[in-house]
Protein backbone atom coordinates (compact mmCIF):
# COMPACT_ATOMS: atom_id res chain seq x y z
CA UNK A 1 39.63 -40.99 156.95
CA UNK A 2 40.04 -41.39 152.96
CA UNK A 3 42.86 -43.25 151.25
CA UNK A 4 45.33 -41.06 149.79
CA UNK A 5 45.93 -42.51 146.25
CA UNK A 6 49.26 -41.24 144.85
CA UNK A 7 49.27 -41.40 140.74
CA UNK A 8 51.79 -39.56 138.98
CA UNK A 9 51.90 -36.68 136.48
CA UNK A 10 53.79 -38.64 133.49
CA UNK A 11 54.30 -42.39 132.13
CA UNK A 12 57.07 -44.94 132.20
CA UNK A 13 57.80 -45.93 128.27
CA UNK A 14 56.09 -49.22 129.02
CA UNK A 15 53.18 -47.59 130.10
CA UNK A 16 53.29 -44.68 127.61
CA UNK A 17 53.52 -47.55 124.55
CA UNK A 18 50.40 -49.37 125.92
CA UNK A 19 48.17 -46.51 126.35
CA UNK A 20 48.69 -45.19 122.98
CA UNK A 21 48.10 -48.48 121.43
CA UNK A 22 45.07 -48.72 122.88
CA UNK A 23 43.87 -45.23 121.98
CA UNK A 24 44.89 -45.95 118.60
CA UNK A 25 43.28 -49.18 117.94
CA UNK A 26 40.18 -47.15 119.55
CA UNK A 27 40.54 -44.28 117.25
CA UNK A 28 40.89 -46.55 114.28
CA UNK A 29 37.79 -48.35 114.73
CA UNK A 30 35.64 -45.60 114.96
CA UNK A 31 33.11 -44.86 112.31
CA UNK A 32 33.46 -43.11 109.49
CA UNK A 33 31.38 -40.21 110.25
CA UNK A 34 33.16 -39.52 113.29
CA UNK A 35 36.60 -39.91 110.93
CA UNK A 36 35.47 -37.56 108.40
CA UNK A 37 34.25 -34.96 111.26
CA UNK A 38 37.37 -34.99 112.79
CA UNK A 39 39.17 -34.89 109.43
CA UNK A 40 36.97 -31.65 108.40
CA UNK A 41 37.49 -30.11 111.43
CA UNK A 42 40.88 -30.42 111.48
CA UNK A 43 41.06 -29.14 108.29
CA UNK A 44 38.83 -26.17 108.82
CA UNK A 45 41.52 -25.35 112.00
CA UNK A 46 43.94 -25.51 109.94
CA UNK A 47 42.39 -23.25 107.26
CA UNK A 48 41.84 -20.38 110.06
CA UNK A 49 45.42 -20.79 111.77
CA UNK A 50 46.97 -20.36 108.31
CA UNK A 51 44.67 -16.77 108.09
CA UNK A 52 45.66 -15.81 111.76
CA UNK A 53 48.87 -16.20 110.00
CA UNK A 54 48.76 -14.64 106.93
CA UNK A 55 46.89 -11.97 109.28
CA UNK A 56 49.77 -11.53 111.07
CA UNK A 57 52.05 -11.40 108.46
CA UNK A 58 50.72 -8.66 106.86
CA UNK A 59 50.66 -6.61 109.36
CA UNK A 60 54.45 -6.43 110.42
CA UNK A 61 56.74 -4.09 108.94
CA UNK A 62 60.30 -6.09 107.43
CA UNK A 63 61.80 -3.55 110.08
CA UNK A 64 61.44 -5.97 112.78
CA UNK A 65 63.62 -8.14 111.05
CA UNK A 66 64.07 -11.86 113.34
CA UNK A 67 61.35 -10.62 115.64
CA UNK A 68 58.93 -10.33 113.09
CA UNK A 69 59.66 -14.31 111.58
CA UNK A 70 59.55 -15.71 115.14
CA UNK A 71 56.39 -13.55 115.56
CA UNK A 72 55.00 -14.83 112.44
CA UNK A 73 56.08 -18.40 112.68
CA UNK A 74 54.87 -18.59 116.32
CA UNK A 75 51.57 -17.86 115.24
CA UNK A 76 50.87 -20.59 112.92
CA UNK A 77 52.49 -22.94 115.41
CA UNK A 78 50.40 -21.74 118.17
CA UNK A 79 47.07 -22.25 116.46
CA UNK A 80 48.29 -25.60 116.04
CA UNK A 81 49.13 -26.22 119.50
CA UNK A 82 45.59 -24.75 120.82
CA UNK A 83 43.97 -27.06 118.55
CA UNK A 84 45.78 -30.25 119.20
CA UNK A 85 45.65 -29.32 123.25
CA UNK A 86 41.53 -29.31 122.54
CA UNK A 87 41.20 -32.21 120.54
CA UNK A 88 43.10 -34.43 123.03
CA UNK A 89 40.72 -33.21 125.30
CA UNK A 90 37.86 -33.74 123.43
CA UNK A 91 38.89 -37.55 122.49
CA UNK A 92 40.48 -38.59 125.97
């Protein structure tokens, strides 16, 4: 029979403060090619969320009034959020 081992879905403040150190002092000795990669492709994300915004922008009419600013604002935001969500991935 296996052991069950129980771990849970979030951290206690303590733990949260002591795993992000770490990361960070990991992330902050890394080379500088791997800095300026990340840097450029952050910046190149960025670049294309701003044109799925101004993409978006263009395209609805000023008849949509509040719906079309929390359609266009969500978009920008969004982009952000998919990229973020990957690049913790990627570096975890």
């Amino acid at each position: 029979m296996s052991e069950y081992i129980h771990t849970k879905a979030y951290l206690e403040p303590q733990e949260l403060y002591e795993y992000t150190s770490k990361k960070g002092v990991t992330k902050a000795s890394g080379s500088l090619k791997y800095m300026l990669s990340l840097g450029f492709l952050g910046g190149a994300f960025i670049a294309v969320g701003y044109l799925a915004y101004l993409k978006v922008a263009g395209s609805i009419p000023h008849e949509f009034g509040g719906l079309g600013s929390f359609i266009r604002s969500s978009c920008l935001s969004n982009w952000f959020d998919l990229y973020f969500s990957r690049w913790w991935r990627i570096n975890n």
